[in-house]
N, C-alpha and C. Protein backbone atom coordinates (compact mmCIF):
# COMPACT_ATOMS: atom_id res chain seq x y z
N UNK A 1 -15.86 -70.76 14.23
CA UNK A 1 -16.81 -70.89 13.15
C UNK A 1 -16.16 -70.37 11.88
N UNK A 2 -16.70 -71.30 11.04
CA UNK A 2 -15.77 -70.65 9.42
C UNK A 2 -16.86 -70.40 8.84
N UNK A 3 -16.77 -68.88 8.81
CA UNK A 3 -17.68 -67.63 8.15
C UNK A 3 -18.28 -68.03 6.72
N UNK A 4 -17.45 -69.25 5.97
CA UNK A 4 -17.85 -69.49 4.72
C UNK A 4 -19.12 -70.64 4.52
N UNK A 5 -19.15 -71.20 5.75
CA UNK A 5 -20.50 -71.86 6.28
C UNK A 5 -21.54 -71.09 6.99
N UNK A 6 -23.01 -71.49 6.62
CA UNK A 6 -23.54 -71.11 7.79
C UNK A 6 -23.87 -71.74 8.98
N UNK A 7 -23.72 -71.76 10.20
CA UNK A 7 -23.61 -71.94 11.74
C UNK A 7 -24.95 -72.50 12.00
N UNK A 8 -26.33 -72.04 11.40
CA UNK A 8 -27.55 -72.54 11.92
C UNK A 8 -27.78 -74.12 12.40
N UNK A 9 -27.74 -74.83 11.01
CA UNK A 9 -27.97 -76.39 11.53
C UNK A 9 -27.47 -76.68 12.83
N UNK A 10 -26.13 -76.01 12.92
CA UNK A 10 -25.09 -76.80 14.23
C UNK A 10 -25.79 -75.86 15.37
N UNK A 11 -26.34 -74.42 15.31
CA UNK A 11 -27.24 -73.64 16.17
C UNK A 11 -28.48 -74.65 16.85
N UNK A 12 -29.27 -75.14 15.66
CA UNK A 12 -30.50 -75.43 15.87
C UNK A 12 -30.08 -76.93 16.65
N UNK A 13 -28.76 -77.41 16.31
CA UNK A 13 -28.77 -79.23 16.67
C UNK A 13 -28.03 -79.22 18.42
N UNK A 14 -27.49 -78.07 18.32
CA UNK A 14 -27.09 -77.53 19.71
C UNK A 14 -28.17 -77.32 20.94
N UNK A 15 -29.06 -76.49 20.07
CA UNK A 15 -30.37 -76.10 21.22
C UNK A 15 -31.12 -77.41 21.19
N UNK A 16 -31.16 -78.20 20.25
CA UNK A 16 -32.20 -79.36 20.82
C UNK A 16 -31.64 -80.14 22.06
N UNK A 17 -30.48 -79.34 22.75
CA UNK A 17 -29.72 -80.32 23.89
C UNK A 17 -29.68 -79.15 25.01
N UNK A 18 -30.04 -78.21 24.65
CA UNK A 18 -30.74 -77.45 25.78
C UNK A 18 -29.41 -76.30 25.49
N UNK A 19 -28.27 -76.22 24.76
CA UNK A 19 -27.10 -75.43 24.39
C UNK A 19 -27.89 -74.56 23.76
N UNK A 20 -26.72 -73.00 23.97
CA UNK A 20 -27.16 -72.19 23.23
C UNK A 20 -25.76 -71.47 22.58
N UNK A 21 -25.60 -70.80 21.59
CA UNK A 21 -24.60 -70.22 20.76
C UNK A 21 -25.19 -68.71 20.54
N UNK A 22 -23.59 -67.92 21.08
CA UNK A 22 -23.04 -66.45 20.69
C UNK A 22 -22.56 -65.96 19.97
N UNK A 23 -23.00 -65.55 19.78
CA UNK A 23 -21.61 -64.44 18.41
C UNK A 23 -20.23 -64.02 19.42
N UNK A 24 -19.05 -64.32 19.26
CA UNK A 24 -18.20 -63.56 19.63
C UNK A 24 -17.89 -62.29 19.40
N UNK A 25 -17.43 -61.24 20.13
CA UNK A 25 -17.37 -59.92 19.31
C UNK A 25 -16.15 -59.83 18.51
N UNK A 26 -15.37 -60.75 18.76
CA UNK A 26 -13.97 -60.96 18.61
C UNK A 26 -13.79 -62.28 17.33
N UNK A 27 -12.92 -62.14 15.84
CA UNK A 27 -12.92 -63.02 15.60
C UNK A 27 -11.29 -63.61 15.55
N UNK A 28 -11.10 -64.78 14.67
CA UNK A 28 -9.49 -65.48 15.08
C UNK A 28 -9.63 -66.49 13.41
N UNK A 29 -7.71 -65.57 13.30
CA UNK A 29 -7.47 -66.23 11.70
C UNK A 29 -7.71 -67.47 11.80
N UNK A 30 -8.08 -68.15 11.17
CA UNK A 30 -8.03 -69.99 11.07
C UNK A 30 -6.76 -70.70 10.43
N UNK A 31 -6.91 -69.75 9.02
CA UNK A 31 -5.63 -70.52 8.81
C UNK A 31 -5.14 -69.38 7.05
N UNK A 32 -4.04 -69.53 6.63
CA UNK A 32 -3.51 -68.44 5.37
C UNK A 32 -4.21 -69.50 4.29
N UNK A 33 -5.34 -68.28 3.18
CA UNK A 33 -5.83 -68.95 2.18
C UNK A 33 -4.78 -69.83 1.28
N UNK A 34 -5.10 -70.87 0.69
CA UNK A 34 -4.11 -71.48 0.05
C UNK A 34 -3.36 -70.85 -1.83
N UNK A 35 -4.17 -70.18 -2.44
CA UNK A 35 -4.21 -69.47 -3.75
C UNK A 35 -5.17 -68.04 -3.58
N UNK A 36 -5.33 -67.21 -4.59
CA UNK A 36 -6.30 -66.29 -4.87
C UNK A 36 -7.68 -66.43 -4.79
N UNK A 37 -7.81 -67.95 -5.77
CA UNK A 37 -9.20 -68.36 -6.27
C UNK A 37 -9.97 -68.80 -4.70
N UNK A 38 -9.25 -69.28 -3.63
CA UNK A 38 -9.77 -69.60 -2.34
C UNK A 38 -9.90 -68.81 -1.96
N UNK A 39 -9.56 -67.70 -1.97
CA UNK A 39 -9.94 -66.37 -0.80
C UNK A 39 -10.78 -65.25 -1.91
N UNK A 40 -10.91 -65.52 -2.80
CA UNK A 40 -12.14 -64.98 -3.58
C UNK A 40 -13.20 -65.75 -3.37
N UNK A 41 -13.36 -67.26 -3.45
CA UNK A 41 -13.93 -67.64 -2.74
C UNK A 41 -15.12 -67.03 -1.34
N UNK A 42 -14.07 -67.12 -0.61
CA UNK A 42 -14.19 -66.79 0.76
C UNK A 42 -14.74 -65.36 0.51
N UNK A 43 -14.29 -64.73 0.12
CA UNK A 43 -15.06 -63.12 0.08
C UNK A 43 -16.70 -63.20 -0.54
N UNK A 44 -16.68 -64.21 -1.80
CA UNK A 44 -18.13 -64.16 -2.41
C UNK A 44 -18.72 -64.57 -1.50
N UNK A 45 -18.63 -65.60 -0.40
CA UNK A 45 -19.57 -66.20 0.50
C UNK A 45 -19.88 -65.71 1.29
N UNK A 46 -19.15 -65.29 2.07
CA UNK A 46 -19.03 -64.09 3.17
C UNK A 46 -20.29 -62.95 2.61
N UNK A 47 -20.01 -62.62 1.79
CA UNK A 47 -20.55 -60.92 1.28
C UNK A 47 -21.86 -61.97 0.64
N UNK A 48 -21.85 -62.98 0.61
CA UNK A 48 -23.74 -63.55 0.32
C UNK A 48 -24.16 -63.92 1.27
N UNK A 49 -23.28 -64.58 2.33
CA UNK A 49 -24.29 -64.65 3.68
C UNK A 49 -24.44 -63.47 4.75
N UNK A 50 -24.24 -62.56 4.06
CA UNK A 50 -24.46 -60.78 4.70
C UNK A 50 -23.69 -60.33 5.85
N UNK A 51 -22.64 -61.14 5.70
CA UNK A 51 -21.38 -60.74 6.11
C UNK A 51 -20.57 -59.93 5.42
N UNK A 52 -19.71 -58.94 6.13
CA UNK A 52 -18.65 -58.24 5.82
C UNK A 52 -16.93 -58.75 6.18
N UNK A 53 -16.84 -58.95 4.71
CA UNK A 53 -15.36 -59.56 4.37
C UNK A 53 -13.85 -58.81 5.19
N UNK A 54 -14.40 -57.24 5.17
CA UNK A 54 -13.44 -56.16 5.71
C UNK A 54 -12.81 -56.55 6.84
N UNK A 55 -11.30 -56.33 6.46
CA UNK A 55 -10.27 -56.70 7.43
C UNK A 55 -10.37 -57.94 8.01
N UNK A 56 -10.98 -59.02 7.62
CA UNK A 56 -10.76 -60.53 7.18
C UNK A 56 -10.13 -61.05 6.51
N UNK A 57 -11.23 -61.69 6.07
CA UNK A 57 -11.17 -62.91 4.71
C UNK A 57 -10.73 -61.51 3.63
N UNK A 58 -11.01 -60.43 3.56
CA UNK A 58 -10.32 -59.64 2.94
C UNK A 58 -8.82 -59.38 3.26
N UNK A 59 -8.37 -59.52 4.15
CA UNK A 59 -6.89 -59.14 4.72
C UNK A 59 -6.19 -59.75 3.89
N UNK A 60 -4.80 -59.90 2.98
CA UNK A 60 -3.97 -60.80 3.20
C UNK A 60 -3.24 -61.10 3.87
N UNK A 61 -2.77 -62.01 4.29
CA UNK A 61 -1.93 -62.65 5.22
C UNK A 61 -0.86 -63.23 4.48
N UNK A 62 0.60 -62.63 5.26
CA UNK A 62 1.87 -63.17 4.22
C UNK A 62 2.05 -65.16 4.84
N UNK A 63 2.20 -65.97 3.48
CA UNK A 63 2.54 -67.36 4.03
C UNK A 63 3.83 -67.38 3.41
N UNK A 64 4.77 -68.68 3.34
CA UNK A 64 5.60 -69.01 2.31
C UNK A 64 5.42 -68.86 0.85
N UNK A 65 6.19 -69.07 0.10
CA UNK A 65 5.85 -68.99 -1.36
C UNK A 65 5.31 -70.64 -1.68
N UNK A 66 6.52 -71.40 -0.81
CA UNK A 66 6.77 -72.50 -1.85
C UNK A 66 5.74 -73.68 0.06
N UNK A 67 5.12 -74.56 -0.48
CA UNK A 67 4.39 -75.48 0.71
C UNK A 67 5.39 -75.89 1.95
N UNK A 68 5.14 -75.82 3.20
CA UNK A 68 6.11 -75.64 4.06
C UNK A 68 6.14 -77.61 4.05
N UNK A 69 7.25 -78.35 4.29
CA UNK A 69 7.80 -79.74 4.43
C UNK A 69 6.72 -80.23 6.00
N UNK A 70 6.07 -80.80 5.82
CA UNK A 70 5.61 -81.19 6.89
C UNK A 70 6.63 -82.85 8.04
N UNK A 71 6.71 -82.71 9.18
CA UNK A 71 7.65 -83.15 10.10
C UNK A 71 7.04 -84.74 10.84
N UNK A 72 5.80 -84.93 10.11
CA UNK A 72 5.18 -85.86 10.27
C UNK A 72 5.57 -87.25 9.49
């Protein structure tokens, strides 16, 4: 789940099929923000949907400087 959405709709469209959804206690990087302005981003949303950014979407994470050549 990406914390910068909220999960309900896909909650509520889940249980109409008899599924149900957990919180993990555990979460997992997705992927290194692409600039500043994206992971400020990510912190304002987070910290409005009453989430805590700490040691997240707050972390930085070292990427390349320059866009890695994709092999595709």
């Amino acid at each position: 789940m990406l914390r910068t959405s909220s999960y309900q709709s896909i909650a509520a469209c889940l249980e109409s099929y008899g599924l149900t959804t957990e919180r993990a206690a555990a979460t997992h990087p997705q992927r290194c923000f692409t600039d500043p302005a994206e992971q400020r981003y990510a912190l304002d949303t987070v910290t409005a949907l009453g989430e805590d950014p700490s040691g997240k979407e707050a972390r930085i994470l070292p990427r390349p400087a320059a866009p890695v050549a994709s092999s595709g």
